[in-house]
Protein backbone atom coordinates (compact mmCIF):
# COMPACT_ATOMS: atom_id res chain seq x y z
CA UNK A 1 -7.78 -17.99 3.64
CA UNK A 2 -9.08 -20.56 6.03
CA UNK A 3 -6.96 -20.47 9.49
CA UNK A 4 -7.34 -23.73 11.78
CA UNK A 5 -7.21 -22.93 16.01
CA UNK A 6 -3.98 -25.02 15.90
CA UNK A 7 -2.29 -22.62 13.42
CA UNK A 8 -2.89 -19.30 15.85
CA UNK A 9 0.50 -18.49 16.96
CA UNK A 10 -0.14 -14.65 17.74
CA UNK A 11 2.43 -13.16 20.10
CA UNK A 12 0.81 -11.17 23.11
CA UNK A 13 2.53 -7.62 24.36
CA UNK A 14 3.71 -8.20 28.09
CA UNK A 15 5.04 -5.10 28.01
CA UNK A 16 6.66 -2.30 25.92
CA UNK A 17 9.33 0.60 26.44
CA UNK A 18 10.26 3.38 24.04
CA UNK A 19 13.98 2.91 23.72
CA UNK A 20 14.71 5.85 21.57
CA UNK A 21 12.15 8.68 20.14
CA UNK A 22 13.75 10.84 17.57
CA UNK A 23 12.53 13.08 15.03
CA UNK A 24 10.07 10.56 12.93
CA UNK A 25 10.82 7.49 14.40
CA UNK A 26 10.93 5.80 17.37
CA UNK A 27 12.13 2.29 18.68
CA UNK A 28 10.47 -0.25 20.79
CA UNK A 29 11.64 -3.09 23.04
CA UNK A 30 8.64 -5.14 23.91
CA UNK A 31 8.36 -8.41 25.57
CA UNK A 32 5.58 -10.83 24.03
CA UNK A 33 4.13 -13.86 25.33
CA UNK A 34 4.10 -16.59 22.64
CA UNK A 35 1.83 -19.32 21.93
CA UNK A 36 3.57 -21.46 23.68
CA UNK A 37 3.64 -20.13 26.81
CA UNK A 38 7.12 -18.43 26.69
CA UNK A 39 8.41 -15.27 26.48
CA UNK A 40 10.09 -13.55 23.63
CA UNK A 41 11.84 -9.83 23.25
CA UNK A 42 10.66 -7.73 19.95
CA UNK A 43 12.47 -4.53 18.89
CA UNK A 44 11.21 -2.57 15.89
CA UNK A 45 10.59 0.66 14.90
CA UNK A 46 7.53 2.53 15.01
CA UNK A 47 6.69 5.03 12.32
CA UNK A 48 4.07 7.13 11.40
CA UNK A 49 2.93 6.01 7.97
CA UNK A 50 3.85 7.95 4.57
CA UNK A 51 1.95 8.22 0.92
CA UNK A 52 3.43 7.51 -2.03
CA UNK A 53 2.02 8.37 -5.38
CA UNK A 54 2.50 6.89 -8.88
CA UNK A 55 1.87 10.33 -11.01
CA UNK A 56 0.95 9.78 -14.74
CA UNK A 57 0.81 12.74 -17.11
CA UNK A 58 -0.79 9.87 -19.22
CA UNK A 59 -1.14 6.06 -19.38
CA UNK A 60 2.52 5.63 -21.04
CA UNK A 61 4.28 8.47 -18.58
CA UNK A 62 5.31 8.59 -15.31
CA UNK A 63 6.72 11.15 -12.67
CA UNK A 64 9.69 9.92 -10.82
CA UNK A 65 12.33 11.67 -8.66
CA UNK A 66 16.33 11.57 -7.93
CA UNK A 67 17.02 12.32 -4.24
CA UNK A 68 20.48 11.60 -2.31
CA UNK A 69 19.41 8.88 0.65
CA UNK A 70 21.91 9.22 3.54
CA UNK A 71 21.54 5.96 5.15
CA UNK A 72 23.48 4.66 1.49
CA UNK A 73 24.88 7.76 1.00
CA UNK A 74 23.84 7.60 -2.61
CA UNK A 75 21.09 9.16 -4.78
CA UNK A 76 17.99 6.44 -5.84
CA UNK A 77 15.01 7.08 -8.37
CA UNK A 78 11.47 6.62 -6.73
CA UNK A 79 8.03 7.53 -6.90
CA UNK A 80 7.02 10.58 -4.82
CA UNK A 81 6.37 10.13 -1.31
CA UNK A 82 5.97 11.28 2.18
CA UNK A 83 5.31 11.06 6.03
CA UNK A 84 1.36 11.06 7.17
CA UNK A 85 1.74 14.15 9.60
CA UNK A 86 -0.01 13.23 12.83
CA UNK A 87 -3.91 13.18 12.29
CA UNK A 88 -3.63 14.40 8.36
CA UNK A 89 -5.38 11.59 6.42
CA UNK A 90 -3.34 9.62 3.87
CA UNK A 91 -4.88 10.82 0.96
CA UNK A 92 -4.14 14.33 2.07
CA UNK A 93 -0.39 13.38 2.43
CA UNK A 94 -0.70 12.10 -0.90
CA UNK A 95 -1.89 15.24 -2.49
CA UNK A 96 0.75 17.85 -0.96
CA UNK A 97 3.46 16.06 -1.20
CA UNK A 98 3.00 15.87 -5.43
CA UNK A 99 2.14 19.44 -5.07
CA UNK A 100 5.52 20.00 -2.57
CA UNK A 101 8.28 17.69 -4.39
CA UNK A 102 6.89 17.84 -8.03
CA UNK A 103 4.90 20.87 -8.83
CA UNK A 104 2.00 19.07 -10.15
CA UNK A 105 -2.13 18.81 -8.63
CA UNK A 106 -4.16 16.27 -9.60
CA UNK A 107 -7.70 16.19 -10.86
CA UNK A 108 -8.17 12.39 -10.21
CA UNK A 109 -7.37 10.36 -7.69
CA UNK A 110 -7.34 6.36 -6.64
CA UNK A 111 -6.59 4.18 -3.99
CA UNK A 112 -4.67 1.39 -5.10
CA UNK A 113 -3.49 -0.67 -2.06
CA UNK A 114 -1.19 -0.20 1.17
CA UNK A 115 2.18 -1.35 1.77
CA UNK A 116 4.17 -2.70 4.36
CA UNK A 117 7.76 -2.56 3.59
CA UNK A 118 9.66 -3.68 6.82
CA UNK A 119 7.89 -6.30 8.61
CA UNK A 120 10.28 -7.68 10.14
CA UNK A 121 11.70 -4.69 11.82
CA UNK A 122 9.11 -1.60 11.74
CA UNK A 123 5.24 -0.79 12.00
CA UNK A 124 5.36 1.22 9.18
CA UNK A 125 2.89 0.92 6.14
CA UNK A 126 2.95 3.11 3.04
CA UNK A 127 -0.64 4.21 1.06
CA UNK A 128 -0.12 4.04 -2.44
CA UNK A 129 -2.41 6.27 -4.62
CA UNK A 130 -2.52 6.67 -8.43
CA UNK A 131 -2.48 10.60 -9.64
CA UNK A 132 -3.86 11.58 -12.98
CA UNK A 133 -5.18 14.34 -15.00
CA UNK A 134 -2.16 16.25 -13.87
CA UNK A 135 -1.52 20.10 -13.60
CA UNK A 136 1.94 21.94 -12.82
CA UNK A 137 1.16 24.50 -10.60
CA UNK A 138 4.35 24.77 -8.93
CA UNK A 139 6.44 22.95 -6.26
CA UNK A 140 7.15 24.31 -2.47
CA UNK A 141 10.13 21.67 -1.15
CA UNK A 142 11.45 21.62 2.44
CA UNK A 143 14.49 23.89 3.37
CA UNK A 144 16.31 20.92 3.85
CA UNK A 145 14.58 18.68 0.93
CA UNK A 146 16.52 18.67 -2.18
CA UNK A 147 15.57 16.29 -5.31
CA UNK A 148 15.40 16.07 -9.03
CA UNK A 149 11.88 15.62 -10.96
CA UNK A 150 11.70 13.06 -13.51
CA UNK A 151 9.30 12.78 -16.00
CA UNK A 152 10.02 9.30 -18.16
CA UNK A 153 8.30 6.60 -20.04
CA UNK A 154 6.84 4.18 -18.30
CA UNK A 155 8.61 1.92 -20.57
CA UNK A 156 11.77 3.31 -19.80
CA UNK A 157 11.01 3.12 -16.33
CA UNK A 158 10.47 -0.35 -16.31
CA UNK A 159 14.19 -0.83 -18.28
CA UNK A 160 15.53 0.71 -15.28
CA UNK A 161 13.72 -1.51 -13.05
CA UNK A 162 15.09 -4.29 -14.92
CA UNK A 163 18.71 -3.17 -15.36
CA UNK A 164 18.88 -2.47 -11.65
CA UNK A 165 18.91 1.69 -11.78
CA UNK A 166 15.55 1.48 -10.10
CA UNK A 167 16.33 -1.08 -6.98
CA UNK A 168 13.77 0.84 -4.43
CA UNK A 169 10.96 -1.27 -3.36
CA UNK A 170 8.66 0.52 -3.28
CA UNK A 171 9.30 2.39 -6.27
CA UNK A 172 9.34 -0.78 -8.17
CA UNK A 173 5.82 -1.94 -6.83
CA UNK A 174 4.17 1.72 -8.21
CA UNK A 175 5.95 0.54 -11.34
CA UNK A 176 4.52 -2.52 -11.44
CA UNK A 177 0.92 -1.55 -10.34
CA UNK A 178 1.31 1.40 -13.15
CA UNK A 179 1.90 -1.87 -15.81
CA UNK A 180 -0.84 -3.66 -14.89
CA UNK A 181 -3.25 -1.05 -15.14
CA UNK A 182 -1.92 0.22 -18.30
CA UNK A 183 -2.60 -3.34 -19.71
CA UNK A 184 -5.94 -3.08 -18.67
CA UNK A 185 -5.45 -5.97 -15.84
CA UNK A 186 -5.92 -4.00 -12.46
């Protein structure tokens, strides 16, 4: 993409405080100086990053999980995923959570783009990575983690997507990415 001078309307920090730092995430209130001279207040959240993982025991299979989510106070289907711990690289993450929440190791491993789900209100990003040649080997889940391992078509998957079981974004987008590459196209 070609960006003209006249269309650079990047905000600069002024300053920043930490209104709130709790247990993952914390809040900012900065003040930014905008292109056109005045100033502006910005509150979002910072968090640390998480991994998420689209796990396939084969092309047409995919490992999903059932897990109550406070904030709704109701239980959603979604890939696997968790919080980068401070200084672990994401593909790291990526690996022991599968091994933590699901049981399963795998032998190969890809890359397949990053995520930012909350732009509007939060720094945080999500690496997605695709898991294959699969092994159970057991799973090791927080004291307080509790969740339900799915293992369903991908097909099926993508019904539930489409009848509005599935309505996590970013659950939906390792769906989609798992579609395309079945088909050959990514």
């Amino acid at each position: 993409m070609n960006w003209h001078d006249s269309d650079d309307f990047t905000e600069v920090q002024v300053s920043s405080d930490t209104v709130y730092r709790g247990v993952l995430l914390a809040v900012q209130r900065d003040v930014v100086k905008l292109h056109t001279g005045q100033s502006a207040i910005r509150e979002y959240i910072h968090h640390p990053g998480a991994a998420m993982i689209l796990a396939q025991p084969d092309p047409d299979t995919v490992i999903l999980e059932r897990q109550f989510r406070y904030p709704l106070r109701r239980h959603f289907i979604e890939l696997p995923a968790g919080k980068i711990e401070h200084g672990e690289e994401p593909l790291l993450t990526a690996q022991r959570e599968l091994q933590e929440e699901c049981g399963y190791q795998a032998a190969r491993w890809r890359h397949l783009t990053t995520l930012h789900p909350c732009i509007g209100y939060a720094d945080e990003r999500i690496e997605l990575y695709h898991a294959q040649d699969l092994s159970q080997v057991g799973h090791a889940l927080d004291s307080d983690e509790f969740l339900e391992v799915l293992t369903v078509s991908l097909d099926e998957a993508l019904r539930w997507v489409q009848t509005g079981l599935i309505t996590e974004a970013k659950a939906i987008t390792g769906l989609l990415w798992a579609d395309k590459i079945r088909q050959g196209l990514w």
